[in-house]
Protein backbone atom coordinates (compact mmCIF):
# COMPACT_ATOMS: atom_id res chain seq x y z
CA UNK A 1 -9.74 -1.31 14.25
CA UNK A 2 -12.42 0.92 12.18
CA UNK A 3 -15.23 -0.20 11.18
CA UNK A 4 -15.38 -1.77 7.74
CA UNK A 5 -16.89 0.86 5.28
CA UNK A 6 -18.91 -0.65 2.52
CA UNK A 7 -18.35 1.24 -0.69
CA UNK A 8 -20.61 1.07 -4.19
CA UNK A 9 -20.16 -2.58 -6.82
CA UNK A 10 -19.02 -4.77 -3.83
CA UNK A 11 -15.84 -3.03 -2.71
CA UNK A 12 -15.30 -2.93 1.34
CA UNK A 13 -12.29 -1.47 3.19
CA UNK A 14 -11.55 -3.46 6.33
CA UNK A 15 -9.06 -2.08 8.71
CA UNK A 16 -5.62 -4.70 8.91
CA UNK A 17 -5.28 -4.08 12.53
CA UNK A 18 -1.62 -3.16 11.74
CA UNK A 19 0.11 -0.68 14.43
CA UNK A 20 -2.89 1.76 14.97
CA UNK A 21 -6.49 1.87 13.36
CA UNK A 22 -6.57 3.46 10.34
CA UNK A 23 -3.09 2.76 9.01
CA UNK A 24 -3.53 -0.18 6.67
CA UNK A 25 -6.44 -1.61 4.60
CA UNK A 26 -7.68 -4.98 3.31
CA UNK A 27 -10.01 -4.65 0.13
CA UNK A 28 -12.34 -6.68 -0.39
CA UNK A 29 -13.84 -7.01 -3.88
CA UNK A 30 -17.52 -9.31 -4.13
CA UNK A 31 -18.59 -10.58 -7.03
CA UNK A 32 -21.77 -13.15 -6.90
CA UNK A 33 -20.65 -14.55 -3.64
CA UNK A 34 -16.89 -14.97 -4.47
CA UNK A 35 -14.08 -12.97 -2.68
CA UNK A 36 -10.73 -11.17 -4.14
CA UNK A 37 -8.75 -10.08 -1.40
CA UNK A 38 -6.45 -6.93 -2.57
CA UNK A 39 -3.48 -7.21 0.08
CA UNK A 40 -3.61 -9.32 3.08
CA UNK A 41 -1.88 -7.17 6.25
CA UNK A 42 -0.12 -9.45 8.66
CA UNK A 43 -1.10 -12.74 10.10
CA UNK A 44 -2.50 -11.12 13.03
CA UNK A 45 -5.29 -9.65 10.11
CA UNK A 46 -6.43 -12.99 9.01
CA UNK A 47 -8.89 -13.77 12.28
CA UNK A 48 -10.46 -9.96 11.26
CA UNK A 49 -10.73 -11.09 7.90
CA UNK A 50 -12.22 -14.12 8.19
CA UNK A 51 -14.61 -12.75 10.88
CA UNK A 52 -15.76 -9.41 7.83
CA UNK A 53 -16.56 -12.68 5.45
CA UNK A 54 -18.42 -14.15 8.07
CA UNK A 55 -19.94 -10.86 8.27
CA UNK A 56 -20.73 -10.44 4.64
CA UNK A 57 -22.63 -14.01 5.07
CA UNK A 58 -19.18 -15.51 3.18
CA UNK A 59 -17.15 -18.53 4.30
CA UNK A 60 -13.21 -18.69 3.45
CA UNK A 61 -14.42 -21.16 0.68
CA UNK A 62 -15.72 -17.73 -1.29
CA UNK A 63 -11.73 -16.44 -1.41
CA UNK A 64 -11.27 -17.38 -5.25
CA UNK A 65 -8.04 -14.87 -4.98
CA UNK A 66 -5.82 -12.74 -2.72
CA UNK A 67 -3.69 -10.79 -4.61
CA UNK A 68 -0.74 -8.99 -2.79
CA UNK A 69 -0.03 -5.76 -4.27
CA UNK A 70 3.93 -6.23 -3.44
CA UNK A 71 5.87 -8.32 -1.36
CA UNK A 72 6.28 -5.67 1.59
CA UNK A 73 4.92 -7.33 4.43
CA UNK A 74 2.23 -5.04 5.36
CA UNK A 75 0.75 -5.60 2.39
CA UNK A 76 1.63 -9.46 1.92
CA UNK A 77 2.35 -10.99 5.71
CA UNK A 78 -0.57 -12.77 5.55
CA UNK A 79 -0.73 -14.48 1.91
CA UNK A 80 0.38 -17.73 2.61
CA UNK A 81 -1.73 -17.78 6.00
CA UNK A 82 -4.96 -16.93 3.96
CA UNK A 83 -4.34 -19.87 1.24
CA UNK A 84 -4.02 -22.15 4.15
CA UNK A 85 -7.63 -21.49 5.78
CA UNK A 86 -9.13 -20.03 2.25
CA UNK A 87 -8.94 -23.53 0.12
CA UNK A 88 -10.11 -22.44 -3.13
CA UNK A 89 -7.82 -19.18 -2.95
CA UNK A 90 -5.11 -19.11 -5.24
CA UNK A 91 -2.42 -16.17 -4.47
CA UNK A 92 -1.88 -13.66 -7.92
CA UNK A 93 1.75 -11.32 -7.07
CA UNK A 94 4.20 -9.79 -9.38
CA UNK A 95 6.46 -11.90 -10.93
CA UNK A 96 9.81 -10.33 -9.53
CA UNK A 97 8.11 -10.80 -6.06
CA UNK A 98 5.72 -14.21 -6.48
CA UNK A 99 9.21 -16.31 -5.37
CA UNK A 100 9.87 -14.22 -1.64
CA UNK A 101 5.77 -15.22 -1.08
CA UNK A 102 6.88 -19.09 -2.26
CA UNK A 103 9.98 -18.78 -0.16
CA UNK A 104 9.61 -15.54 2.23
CA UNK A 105 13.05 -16.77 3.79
CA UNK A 106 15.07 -13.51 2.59
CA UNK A 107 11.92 -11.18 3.45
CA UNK A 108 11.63 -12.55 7.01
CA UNK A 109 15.88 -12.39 7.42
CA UNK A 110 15.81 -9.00 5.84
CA UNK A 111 12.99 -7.82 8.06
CA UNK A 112 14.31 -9.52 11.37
CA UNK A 113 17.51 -7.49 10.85
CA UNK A 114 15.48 -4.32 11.25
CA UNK A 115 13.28 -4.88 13.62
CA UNK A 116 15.27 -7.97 15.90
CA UNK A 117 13.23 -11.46 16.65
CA UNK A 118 10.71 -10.38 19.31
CA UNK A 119 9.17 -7.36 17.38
CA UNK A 120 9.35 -8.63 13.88
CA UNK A 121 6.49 -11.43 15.63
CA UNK A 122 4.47 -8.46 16.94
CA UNK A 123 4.18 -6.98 13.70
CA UNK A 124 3.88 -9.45 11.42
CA UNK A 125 3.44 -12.80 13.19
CA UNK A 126 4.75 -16.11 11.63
CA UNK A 127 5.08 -16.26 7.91
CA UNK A 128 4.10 -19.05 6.20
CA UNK A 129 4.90 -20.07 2.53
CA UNK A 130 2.54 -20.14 -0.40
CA UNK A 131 2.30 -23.31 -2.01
CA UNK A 132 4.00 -22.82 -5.78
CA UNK A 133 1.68 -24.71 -7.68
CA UNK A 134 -1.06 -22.08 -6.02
CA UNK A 135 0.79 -18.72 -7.14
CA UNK A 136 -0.46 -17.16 -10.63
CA UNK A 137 2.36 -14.72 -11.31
CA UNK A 138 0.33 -11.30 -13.00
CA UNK A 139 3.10 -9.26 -15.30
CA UNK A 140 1.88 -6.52 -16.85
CA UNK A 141 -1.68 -6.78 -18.59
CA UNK A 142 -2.73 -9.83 -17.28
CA UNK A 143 -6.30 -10.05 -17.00
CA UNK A 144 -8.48 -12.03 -14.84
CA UNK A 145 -12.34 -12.78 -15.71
CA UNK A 146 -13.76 -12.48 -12.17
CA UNK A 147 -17.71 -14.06 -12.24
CA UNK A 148 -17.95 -11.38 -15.28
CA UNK A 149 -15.80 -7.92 -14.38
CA UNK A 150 -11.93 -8.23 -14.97
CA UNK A 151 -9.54 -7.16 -13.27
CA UNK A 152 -6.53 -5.88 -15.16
CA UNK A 153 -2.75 -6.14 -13.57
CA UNK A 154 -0.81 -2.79 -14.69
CA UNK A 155 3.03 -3.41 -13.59
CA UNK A 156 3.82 -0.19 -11.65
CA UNK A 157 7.56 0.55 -10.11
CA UNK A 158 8.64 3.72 -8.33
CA UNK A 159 8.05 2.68 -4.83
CA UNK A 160 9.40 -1.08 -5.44
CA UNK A 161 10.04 -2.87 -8.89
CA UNK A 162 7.65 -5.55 -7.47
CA UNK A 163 4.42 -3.96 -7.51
CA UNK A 164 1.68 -3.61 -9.46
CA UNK A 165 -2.02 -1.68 -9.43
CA UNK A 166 -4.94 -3.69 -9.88
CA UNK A 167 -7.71 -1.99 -12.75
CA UNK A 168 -11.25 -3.14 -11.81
CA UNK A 169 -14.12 -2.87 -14.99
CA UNK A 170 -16.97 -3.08 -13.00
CA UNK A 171 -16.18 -0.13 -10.64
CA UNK A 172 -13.85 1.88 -13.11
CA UNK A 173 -11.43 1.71 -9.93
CA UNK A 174 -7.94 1.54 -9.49
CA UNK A 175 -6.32 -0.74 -6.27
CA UNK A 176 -2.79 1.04 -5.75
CA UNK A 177 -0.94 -0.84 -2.68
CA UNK A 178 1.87 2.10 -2.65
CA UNK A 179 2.53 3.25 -6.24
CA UNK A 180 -0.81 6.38 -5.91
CA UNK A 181 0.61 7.34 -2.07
CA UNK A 182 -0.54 7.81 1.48
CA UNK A 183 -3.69 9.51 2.54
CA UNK A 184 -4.81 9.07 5.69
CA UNK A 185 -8.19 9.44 6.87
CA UNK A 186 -7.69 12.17 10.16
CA UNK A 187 -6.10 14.68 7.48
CA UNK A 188 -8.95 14.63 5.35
CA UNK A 189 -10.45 18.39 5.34
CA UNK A 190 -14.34 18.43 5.45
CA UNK A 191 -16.85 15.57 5.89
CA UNK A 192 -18.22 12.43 4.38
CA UNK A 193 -18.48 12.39 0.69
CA UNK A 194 -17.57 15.80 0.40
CA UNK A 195 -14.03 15.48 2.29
CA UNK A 196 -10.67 16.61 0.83
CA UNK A 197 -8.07 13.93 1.49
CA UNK A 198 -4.54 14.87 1.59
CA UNK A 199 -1.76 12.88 0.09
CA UNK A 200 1.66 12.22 -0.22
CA UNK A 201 4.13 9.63 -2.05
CA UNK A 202 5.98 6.75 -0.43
CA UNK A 203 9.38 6.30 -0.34
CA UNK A 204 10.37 3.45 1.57
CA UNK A 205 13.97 1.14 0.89
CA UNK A 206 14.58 -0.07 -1.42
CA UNK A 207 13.60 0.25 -4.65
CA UNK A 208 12.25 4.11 -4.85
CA UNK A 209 12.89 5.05 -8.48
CA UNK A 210 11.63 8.84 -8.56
CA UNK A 211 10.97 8.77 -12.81
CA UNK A 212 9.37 5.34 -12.86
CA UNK A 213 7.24 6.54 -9.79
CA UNK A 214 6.01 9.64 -11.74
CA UNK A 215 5.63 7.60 -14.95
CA UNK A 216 3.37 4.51 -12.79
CA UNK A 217 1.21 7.76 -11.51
CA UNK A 218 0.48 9.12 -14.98
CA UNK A 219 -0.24 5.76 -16.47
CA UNK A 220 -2.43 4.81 -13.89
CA UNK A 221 -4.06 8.14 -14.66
CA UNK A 222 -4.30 7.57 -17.97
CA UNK A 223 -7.08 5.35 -17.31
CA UNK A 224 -9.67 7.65 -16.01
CA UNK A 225 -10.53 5.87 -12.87
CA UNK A 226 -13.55 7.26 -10.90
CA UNK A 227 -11.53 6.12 -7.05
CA UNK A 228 -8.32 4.70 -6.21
CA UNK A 229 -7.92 2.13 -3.06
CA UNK A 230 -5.15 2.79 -0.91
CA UNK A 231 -3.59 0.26 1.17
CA UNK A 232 -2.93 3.26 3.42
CA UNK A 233 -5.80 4.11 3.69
CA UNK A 234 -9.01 3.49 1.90
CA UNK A 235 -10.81 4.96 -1.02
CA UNK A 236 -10.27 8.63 -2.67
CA UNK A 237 -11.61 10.73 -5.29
CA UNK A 238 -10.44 13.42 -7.66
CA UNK A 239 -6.96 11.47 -8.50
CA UNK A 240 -5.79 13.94 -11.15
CA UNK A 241 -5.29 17.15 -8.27
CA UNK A 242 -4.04 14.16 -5.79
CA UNK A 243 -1.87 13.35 -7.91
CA UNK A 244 -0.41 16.32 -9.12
CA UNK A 245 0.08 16.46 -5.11
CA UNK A 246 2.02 13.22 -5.40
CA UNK A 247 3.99 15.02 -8.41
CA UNK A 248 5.14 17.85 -6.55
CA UNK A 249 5.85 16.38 -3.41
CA UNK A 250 8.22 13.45 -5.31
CA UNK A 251 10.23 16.22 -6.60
CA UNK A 252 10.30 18.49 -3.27
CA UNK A 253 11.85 15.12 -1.47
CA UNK A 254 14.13 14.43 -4.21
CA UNK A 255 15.46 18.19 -3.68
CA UNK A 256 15.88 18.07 -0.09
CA UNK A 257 17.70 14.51 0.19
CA UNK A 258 20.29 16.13 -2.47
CA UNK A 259 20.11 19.14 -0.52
CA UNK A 260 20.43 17.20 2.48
CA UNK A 261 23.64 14.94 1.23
CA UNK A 262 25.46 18.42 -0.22
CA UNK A 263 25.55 19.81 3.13
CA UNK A 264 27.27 17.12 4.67
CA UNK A 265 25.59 17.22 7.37
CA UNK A 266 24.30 14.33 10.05
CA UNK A 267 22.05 13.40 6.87
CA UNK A 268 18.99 11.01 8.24
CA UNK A 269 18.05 13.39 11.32
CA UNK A 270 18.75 16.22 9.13
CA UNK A 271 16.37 14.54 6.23
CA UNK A 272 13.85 13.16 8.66
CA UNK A 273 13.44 16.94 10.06
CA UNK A 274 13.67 18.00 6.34
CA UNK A 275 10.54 15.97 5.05
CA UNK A 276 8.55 16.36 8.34
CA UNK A 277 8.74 19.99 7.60
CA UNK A 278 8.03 19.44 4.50
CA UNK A 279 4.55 16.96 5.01
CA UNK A 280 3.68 19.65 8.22
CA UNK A 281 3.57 22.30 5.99
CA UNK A 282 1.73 20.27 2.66
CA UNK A 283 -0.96 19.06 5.52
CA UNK A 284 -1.44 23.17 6.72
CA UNK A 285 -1.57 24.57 3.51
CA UNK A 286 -4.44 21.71 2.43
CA UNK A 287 -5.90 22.96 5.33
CA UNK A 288 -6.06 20.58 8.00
CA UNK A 289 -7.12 21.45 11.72
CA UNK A 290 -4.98 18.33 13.86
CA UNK A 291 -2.85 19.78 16.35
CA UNK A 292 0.75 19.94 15.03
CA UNK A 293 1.90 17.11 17.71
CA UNK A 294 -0.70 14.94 16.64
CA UNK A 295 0.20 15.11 12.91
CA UNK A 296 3.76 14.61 13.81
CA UNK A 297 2.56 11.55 15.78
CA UNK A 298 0.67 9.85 12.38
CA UNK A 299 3.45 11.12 10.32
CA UNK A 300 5.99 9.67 12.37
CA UNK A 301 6.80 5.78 10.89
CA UNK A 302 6.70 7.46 7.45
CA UNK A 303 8.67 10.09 7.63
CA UNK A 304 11.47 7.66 9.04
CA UNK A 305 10.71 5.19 6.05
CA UNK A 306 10.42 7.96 3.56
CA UNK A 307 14.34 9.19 4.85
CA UNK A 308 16.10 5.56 4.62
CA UNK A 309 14.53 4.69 1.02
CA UNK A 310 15.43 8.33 -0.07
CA UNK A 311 18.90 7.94 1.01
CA UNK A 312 18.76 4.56 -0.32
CA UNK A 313 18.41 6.27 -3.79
CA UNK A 314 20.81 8.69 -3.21
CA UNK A 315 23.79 7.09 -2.74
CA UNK A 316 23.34 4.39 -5.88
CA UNK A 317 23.27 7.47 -7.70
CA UNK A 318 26.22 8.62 -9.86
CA UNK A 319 28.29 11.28 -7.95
């Protein structure tokens, strides 16, 4: 895991522990000794995350909320686990995905069809229901007073139809599970406060909607935040050249999965080497030093996610 970084109006990143340091985030937001959790990781997180309260002098009595940004399990696994050791936490989610965190029966078959029995439990661990009457469902514009800054719940599709960005007053922030992209932390170009992070859009099954993604970027935009928080991974600045990024690149992978399906060719390993290519090149030209084999390494789980939930799109499209 990395080290928690502690950021300006009581916002701290804590690493999830999911797959490799660095991946996946936990935000914590602090507010006069009360906790809002923004996405939970797995339930092999919540030991880390109670230890960073500890850490912060907190007990799991200071969780007033943990809000899951969607219902995808890296970024909701641990939502029911974290009500039952956080007693005054209640559990805020969309309201298309608040009943798969009530009753996560079709996300854990759906997810044990991927990934089989034994490694579905290494990811994500057991996954255990949130209790109804403790789920506030957040549709769009649905404010919470939080000890005195609110946060505002903007409904967001484009990656999945489930998800929404959290707006926070007090920091002028914006907490973007998905819906602002990927951008990890060994691409960034340059040092500390003064690095350039590179980014890119995820398109994972199976709800990528390419317009409603561009429209959910330009509305969250429209709000002149000073930093987004990305699940994956942490905290960036200058959001409208990142995400003209995110613009460009939606397009380019749109153009090469209809590029890819016209051919006729094998079409995932074609797409897969088709987006790799394309990422490879969009992390050179940024101007990042990693070895090519090591960016292919980091890139790897994403560039096989990005090809299903583009393909995914492709064929419910009319011919």
């Amino acid at each position: 895991m990395l080290p928690t970084r502690h950021h300006e109006h009581g916002i701290h990143t804590v690493d999830a522990g999911y797959l490799r340091p660095g991946l996946a985030s936990i935000h914590f937001i602090v507010q006069d000794g009360h906790v809002a959790l923004v996405d939970t990781g797995t339930q092999h997180s919540v030991a880390h995350i109670l230890a960073t309260l500890a850490e912060l002098g907190l007990g799991p009595e200071a969780v007033d909320y943990v809000i899951a940004t969607h219902v995808h399990l890296d970024h909701a696994g641990a939502a029911g686990a974290l009500l039952a050791c956080c007693p005054n936490a209640r559990l805020v989610a969309h309201p298309k995905g608040a009943r798969h965190l009530i009753d996560p029966a079709k996300l854990i078959a759906g997810s044990l069809a991927v990934y089989g029995e034994a490694l579905f439990h290494q990811l994500y661990g057991d996954i255990i229901p949130a209790p109804a009457e403790r789920v506030i469902e957040a549709d769009d514009g649905h404010r919470i007073d939080f000890h005195g800054r609110v946060l505002t719940f903007i409904d967001t599709p484009g990656h999945a139809r489930h998800h929404f960005c959290i707006h926070d007053t007090a920091s002028n922030s914006i907490f973007t599970g998905d819906t602002f992209g990927i951008s990890y932390r060994e691409f960034d170009v340059g040092a500390d406060e003064h690095a350039r992070p590179f980014i890119f859009p995820t398109t994972t099954p199976v709800q990528f909607e390419p317009e409603a993604l561009h429209a959910s970027i330009e509305r969250l935009l429209a709000l002149n935040p000073t930093a987004a928080y990305l699940t994956h991974y942490g905290r960036v600045t200058g959001l409208p050249a990142l995400a003209g990024e995110l613009h460009k690149l939606i397009d380019e992978f749109v153009r090469l999965t209809r590029a890819v399906v016209e051919e006729g060719v094998a079409r995932h390993g074609a797409l897969k080497s088709a987006i790799e290519r394309c990422l490879l090149d969009a992390a050179l030209a940024h101007g990042c030093s990693l070895p090519e084999k090591r960016m292919r390494e980091l890139l790897a789980g994403d560039v096989e996610l990005n090809a299903q939930g583009l393909l995914v799109w492709r064929d419910r499209q009319p011919m």
